[in-house]
PDB file of N, CA and C in Angstrom:
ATOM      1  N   UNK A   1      14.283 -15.976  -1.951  1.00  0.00           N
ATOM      2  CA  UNK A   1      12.862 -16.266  -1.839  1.00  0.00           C
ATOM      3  C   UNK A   1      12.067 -15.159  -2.531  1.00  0.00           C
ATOM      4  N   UNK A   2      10.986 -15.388  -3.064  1.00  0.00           N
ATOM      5  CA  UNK A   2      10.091 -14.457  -4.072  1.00  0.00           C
ATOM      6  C   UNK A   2       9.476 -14.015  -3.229  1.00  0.00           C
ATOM      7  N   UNK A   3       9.131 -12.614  -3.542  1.00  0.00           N
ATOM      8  CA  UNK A   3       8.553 -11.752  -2.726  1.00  0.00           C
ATOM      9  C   UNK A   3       6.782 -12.520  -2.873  1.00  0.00           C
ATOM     10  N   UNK A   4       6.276 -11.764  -1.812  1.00  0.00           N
ATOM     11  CA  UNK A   4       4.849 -11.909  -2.443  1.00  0.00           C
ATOM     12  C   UNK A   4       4.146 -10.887  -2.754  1.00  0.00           C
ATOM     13  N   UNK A   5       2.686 -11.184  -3.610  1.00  0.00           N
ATOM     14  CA  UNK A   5       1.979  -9.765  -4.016  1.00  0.00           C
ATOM     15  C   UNK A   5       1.732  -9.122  -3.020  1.00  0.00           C
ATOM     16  N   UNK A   6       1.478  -9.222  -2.026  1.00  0.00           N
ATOM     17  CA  UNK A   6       0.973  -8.786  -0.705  1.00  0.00           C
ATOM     18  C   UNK A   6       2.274  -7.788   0.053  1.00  0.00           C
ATOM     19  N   UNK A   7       3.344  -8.171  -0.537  1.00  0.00           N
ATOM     20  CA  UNK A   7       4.515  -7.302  -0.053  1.00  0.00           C
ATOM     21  C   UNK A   7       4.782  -5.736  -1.229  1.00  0.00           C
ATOM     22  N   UNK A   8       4.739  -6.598  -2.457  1.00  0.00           N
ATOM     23  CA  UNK A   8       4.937  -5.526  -3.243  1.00  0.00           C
ATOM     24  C   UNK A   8       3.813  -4.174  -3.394  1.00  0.00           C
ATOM     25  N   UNK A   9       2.543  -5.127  -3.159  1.00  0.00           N
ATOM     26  CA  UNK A   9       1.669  -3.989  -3.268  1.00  0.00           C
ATOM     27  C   UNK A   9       1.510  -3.106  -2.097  1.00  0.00           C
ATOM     28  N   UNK A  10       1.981  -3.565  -0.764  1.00  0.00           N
ATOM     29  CA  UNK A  10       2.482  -2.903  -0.107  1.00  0.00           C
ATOM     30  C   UNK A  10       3.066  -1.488  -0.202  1.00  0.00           C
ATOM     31  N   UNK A  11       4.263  -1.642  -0.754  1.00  0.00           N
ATOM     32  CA  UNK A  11       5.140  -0.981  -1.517  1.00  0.00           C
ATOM     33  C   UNK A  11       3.876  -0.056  -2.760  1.00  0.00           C
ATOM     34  N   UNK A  12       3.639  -0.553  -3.820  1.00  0.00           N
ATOM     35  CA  UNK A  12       2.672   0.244  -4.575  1.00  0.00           C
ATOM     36  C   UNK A  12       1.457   1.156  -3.898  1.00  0.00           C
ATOM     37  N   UNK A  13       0.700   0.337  -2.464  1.00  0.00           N
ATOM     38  CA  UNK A  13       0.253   1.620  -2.241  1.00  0.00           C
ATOM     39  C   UNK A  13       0.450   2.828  -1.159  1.00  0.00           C
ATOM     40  N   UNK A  14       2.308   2.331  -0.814  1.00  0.00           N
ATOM     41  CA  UNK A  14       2.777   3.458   0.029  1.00  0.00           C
ATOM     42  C   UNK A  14       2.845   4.787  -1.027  1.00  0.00           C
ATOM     43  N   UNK A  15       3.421   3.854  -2.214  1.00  0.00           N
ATOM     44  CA  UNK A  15       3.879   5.024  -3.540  1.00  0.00           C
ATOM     45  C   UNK A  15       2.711   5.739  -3.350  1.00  0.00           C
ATOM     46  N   UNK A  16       1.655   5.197  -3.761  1.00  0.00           N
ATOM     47  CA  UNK A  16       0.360   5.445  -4.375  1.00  0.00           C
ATOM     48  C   UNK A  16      -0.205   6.334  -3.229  1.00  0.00           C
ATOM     49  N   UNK A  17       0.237   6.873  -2.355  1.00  0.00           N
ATOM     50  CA  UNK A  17      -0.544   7.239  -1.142  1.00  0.00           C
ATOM     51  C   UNK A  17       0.102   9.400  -1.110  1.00  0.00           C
ATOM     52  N   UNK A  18       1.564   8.784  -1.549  1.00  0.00           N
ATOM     53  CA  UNK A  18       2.214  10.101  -2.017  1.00  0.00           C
ATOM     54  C   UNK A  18       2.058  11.133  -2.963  1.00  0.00           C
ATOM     55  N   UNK A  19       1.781   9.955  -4.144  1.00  0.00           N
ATOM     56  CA  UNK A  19       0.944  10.855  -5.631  1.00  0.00           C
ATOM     57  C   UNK A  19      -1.016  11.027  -5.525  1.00  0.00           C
ATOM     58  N   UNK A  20      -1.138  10.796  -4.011  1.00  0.00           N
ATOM     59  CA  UNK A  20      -2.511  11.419  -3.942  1.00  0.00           C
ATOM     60  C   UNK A  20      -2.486  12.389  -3.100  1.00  0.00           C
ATOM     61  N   UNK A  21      -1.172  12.216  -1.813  1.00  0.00           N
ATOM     62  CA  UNK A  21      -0.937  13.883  -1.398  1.00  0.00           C
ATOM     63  C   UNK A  21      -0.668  15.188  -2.163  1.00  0.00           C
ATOM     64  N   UNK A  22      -0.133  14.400  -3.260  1.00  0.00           N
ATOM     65  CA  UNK A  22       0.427  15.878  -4.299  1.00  0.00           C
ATOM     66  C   UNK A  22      -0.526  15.902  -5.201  1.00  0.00           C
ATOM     67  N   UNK A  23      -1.589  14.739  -5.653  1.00  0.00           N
ATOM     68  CA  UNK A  23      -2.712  15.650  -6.409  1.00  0.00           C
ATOM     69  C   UNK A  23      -3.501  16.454  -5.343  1.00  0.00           C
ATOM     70  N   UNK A  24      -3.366  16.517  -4.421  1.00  0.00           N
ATOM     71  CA  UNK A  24      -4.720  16.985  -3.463  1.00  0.00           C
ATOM     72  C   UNK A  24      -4.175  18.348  -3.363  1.00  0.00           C
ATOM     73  N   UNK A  25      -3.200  18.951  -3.617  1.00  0.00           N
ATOM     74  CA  UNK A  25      -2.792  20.204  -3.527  1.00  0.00           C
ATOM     75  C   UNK A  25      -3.667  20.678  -4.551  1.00  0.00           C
ATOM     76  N   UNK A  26      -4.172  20.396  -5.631  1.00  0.00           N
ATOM     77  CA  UNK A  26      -5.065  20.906  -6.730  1.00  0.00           C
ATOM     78  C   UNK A  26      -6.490  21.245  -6.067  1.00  0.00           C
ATOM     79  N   UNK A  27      -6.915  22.136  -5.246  1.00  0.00           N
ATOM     80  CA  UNK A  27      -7.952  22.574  -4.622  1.00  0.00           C
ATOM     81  C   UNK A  27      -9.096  22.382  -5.502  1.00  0.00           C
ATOM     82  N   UNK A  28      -9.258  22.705  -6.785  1.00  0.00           N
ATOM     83  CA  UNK A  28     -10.249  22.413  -7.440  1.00  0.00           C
ATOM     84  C   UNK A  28     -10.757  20.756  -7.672  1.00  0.00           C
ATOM     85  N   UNK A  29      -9.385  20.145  -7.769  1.00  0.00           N
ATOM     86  CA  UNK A  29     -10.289  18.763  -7.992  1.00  0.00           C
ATOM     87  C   UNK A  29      -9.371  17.541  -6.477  1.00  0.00           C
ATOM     88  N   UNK A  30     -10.111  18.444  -5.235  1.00  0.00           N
ATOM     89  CA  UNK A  30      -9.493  17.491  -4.287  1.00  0.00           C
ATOM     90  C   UNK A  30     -11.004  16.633  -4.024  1.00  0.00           C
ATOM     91  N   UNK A  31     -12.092  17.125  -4.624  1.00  0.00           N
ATOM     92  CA  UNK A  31     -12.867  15.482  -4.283  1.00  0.00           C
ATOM     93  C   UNK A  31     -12.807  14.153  -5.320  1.00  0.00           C
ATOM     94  N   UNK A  32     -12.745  14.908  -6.461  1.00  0.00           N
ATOM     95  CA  UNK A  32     -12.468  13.731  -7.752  1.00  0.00           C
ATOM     96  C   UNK A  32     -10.634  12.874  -7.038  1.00  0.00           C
ATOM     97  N   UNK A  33      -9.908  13.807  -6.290  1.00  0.00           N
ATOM     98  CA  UNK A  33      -8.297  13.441  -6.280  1.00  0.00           C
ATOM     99  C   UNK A  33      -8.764  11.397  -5.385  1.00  0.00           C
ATOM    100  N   UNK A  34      -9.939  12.328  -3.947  1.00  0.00           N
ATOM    101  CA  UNK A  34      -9.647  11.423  -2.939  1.00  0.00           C
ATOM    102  C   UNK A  34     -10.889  10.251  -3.194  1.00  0.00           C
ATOM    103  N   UNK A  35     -11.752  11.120  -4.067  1.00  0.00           N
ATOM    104  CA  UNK A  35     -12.669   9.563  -4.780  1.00  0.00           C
ATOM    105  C   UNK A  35     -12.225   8.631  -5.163  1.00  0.00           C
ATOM    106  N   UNK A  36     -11.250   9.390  -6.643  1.00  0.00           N
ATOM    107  CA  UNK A  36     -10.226   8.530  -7.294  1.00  0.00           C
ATOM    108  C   UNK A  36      -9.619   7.374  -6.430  1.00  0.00           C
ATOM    109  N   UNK A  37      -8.910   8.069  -5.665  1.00  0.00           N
ATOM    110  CA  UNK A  37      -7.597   7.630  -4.778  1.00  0.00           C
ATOM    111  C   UNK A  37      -8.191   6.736  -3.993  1.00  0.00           C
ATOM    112  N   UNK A  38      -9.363   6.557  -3.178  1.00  0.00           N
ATOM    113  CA  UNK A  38      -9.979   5.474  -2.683  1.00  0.00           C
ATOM    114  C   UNK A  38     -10.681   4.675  -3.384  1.00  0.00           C
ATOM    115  N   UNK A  39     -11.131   4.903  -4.712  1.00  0.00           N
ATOM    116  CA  UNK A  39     -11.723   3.989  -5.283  1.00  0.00           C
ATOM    117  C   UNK A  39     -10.313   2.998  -5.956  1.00  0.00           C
ATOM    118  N   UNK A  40      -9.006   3.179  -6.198  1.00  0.00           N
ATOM    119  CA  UNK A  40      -8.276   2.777  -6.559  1.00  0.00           C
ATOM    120  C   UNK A  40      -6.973   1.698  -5.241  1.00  0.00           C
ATOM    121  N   UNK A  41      -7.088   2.454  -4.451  1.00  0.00           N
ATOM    122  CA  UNK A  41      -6.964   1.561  -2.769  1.00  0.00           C
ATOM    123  C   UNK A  41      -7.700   0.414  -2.397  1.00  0.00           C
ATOM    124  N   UNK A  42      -8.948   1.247  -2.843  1.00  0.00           N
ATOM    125  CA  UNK A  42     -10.027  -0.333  -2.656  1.00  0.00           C
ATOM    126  C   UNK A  42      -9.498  -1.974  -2.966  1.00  0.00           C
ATOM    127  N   UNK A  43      -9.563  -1.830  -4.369  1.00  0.00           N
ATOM    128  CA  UNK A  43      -9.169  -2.044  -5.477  1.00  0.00           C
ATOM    129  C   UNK A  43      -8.046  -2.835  -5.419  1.00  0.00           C
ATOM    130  N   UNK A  44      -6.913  -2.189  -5.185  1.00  0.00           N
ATOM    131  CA  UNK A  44      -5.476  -2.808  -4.927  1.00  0.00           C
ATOM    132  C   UNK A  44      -5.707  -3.696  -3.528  1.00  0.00           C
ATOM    133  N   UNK A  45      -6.383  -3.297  -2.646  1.00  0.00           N
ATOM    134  CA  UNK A  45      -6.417  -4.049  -1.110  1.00  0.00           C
ATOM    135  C   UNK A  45      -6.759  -5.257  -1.733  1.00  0.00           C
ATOM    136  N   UNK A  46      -8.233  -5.105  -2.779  1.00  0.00           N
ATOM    137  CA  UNK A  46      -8.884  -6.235  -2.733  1.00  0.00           C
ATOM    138  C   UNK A  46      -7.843  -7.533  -3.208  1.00  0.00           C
ATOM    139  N   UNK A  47      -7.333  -6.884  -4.235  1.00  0.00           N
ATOM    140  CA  UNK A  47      -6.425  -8.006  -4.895  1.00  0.00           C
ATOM    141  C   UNK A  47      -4.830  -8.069  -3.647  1.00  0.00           C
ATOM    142  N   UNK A  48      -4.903  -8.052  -3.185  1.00  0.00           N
ATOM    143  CA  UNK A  48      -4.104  -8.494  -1.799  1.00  0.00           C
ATOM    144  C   UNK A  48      -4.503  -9.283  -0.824  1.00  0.00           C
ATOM    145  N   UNK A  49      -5.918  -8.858  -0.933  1.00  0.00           N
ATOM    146  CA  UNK A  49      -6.434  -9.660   0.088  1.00  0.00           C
ATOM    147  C   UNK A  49      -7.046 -11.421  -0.551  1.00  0.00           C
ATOM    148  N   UNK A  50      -7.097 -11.315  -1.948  1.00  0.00           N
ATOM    149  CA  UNK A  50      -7.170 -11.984  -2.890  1.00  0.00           C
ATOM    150  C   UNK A  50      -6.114 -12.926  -3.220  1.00  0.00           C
ATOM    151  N   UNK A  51      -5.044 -12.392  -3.619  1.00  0.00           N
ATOM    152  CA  UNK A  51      -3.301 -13.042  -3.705  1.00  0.00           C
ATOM    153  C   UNK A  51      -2.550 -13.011  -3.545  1.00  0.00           C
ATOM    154  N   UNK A  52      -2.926 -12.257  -1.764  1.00  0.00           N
ATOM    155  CA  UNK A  52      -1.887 -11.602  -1.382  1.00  0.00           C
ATOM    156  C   UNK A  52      -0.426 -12.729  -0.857  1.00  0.00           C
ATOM    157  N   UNK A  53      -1.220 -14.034  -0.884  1.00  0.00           N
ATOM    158  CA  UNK A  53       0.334 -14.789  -0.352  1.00  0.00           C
ATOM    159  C   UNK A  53       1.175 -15.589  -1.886  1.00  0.00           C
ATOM    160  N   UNK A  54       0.503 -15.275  -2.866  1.00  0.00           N
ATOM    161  CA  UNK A  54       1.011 -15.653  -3.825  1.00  0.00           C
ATOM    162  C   UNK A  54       2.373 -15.194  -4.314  1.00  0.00           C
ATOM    163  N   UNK A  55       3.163 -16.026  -4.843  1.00  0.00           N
ATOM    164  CA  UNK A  55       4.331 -15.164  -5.122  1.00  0.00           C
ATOM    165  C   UNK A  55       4.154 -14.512  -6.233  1.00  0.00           C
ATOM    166  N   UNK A  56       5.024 -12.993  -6.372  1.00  0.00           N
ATOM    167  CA  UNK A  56       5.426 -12.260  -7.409  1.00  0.00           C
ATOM    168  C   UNK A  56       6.597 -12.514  -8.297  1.00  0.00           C
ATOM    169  N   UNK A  57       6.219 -12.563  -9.747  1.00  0.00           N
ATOM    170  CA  UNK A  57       7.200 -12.939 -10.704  1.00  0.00           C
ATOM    171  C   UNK A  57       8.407 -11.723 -10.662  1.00  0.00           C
ATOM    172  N   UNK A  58       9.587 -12.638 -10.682  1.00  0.00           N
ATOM    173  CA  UNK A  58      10.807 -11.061 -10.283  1.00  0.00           C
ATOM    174  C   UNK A  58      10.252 -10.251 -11.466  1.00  0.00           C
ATOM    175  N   UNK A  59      10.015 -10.169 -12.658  1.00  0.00           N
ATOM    176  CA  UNK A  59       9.839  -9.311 -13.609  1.00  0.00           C
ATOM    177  C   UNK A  59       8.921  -8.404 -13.055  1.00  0.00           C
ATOM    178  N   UNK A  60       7.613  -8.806 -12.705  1.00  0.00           N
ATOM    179  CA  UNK A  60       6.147  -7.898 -12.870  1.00  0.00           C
ATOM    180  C   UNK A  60       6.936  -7.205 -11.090  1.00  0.00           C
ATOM    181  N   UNK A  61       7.207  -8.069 -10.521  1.00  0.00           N
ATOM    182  CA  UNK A  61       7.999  -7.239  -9.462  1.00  0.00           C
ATOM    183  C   UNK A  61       8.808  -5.861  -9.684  1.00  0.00           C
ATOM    184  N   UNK A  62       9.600  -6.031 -10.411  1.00  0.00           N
ATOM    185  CA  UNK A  62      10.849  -5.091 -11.149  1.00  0.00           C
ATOM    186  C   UNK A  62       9.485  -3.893 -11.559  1.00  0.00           C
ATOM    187  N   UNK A  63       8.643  -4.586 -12.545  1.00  0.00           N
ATOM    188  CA  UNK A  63       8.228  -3.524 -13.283  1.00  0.00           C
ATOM    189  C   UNK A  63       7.097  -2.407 -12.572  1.00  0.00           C
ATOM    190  N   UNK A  64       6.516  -3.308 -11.389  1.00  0.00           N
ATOM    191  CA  UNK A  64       6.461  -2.517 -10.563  1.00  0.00           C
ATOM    192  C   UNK A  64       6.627  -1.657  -9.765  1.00  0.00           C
ATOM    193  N   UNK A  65       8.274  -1.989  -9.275  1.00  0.00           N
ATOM    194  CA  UNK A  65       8.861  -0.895  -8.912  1.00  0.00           C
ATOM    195  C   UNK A  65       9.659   0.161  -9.474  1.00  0.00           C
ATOM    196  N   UNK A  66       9.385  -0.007 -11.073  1.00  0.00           N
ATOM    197  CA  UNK A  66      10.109   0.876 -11.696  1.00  0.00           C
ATOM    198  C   UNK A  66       8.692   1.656 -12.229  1.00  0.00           C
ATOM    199  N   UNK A  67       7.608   1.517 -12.241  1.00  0.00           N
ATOM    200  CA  UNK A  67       6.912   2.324 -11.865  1.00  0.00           C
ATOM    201  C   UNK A  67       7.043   3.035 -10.456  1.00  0.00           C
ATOM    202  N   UNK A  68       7.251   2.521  -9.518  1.00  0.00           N
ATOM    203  CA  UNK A  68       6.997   3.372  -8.386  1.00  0.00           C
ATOM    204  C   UNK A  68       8.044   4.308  -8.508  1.00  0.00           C
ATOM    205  N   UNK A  69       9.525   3.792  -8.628  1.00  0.00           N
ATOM    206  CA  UNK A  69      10.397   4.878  -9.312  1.00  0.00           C
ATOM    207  C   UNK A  69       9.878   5.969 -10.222  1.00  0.00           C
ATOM    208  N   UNK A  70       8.885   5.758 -11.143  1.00  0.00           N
ATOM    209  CA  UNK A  70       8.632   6.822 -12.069  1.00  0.00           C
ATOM    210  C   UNK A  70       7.281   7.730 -11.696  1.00  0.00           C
ATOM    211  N   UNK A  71       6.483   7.543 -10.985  1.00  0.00           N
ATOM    212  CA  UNK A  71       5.616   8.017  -9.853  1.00  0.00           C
ATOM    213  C   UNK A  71       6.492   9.030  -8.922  1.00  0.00           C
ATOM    214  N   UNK A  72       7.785   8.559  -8.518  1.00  0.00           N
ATOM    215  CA  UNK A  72       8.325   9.209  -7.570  1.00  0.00           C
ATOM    216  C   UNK A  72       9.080  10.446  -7.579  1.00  0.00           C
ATOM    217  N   UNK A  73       9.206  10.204  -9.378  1.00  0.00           N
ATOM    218  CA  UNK A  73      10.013  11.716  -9.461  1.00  0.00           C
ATOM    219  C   UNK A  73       8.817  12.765 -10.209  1.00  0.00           C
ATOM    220  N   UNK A  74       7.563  12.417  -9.926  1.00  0.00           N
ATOM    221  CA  UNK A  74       6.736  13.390 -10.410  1.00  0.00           C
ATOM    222  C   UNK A  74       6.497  14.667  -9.151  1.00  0.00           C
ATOM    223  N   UNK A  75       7.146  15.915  -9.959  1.00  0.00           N
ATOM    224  CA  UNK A  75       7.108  16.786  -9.054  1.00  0.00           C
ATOM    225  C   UNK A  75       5.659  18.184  -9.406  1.00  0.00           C
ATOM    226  N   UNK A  76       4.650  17.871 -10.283  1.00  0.00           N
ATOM    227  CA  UNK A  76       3.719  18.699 -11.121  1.00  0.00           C
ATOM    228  C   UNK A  76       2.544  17.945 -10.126  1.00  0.00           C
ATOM    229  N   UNK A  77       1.476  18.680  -9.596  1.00  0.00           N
ATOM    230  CA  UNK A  77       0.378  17.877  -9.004  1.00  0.00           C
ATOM    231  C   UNK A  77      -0.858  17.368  -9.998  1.00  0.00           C
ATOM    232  N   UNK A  78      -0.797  18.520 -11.124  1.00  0.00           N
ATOM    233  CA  UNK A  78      -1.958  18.283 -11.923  1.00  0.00           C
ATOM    234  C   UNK A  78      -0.992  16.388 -12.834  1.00  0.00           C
ATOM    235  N   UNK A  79      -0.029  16.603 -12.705  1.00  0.00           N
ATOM    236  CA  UNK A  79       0.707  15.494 -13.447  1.00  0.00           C
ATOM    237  C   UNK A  79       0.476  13.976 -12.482  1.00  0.00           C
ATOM    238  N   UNK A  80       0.322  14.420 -11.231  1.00  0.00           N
ATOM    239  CA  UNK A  80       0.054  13.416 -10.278  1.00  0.00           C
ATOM    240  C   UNK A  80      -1.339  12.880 -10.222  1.00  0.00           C
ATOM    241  N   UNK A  81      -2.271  13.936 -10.292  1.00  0.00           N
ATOM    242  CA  UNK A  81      -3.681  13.265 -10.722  1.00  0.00           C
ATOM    243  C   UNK A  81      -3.855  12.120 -12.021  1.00  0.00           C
ATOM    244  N   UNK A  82      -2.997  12.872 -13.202  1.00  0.00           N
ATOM    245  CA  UNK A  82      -3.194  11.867 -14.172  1.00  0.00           C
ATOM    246  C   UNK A  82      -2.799  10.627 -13.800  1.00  0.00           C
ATOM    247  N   UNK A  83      -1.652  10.260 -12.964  1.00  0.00           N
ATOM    248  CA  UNK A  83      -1.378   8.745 -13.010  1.00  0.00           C
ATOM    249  C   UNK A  83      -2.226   8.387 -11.700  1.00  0.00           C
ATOM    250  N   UNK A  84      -3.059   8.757 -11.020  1.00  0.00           N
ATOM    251  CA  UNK A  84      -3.334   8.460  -9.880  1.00  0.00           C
ATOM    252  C   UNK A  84      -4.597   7.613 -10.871  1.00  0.00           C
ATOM    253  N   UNK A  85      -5.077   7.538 -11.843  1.00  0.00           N
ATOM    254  CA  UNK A  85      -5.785   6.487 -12.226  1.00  0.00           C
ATOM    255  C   UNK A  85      -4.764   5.738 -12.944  1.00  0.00           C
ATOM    256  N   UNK A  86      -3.859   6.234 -13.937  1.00  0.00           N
ATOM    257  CA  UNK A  86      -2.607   4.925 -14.649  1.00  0.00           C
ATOM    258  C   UNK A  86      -1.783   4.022 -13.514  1.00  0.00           C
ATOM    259  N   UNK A  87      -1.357   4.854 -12.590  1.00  0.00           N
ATOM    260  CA  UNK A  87      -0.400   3.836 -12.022  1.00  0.00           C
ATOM    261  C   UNK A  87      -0.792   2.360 -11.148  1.00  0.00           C
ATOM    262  N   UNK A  88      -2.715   2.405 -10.937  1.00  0.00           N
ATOM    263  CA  UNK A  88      -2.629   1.279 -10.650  1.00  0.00           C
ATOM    264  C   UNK A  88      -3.085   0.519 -11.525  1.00  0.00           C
ATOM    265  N   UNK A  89      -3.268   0.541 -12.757  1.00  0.00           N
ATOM    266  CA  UNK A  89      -3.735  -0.043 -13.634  1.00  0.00           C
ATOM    267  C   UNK A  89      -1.961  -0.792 -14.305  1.00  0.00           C
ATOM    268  N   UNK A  90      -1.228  -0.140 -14.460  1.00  0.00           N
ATOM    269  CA  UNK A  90       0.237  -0.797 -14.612  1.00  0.00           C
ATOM    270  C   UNK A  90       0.414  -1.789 -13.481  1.00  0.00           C
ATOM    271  N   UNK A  91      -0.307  -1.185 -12.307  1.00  0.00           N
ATOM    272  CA  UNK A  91       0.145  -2.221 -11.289  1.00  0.00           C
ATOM    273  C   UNK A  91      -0.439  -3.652 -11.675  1.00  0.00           C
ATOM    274  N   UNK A  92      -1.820  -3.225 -11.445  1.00  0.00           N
ATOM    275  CA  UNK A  92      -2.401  -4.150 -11.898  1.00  0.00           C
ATOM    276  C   UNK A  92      -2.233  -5.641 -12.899  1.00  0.00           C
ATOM    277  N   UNK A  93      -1.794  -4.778 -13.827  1.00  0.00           N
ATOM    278  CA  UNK A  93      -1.758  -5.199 -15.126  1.00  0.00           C
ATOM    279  C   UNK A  93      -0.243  -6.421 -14.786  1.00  0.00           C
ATOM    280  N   UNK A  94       0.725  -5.667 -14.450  1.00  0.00           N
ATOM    281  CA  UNK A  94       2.270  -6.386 -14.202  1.00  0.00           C
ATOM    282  C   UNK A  94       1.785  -7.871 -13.262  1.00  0.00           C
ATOM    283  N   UNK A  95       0.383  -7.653 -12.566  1.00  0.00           N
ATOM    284  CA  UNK A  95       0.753  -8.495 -11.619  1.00  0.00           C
ATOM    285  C   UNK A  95      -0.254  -9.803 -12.475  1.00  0.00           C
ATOM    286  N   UNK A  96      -1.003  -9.090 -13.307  1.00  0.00           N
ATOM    287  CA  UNK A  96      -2.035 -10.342 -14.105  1.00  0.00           C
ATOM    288  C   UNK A  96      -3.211 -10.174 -13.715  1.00  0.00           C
ATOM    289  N   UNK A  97      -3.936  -9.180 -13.445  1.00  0.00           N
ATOM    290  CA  UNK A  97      -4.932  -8.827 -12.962  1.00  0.00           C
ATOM    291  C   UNK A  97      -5.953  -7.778 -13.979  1.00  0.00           C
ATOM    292  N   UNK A  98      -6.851  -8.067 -13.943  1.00  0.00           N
ATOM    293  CA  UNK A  98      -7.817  -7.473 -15.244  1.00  0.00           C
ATOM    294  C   UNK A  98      -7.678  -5.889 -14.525  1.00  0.00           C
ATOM    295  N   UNK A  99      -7.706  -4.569 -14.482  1.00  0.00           N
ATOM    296  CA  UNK A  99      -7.902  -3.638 -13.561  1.00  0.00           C
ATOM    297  C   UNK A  99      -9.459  -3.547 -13.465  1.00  0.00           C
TER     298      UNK A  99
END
């Protein structure tokens, strides 16, 4: 049975919740980190709450979680800010969604 978006993004914003603990170690930019980071939560909820019972194509599935795989081995915080705006826009994007 196909997952649904509502499961995977699940999954994307547990990832997504980790690479905003490790940008927030960057003291200088922890209000841009948690602006970011909630303006991008928003965002992902909405489109869950949107399609969230729709099913996910195994591909954009896969490629989702091979982003979250590649999110996961980021061990640099200033490196974690940068994708904390890319990685939901890949999300996005895999699932068919304008970001």
């Amino acid at each position: 049975m196909p997952e649904t978006v509502r499961i995977v993004l699940g999954r994307a914003l547990d990832a997504y919740a980790s690479l905003e603990e490790l940008g927030e170690d960057v003291e200088d930019e922890w209000t841009y980190v948690t602006e970011l980071a909630a303006a991008w939560r928003d965002r992902l909820a909405a489109v869950a709450d949107e399609r969230g019972e729709q099913s996910m194509d195994d591909a954009a599935a896969s490629a989702i979680d091979r982003a979250i795989d590649e999110i996961a081995r980021i061990e640099d915080p200033h490196r974690a800010i940068d994708w904390l705006s890319t990685f939901p826009q890949v999300v996005l994007f895999a699932i068919g969604v304008t970001p």
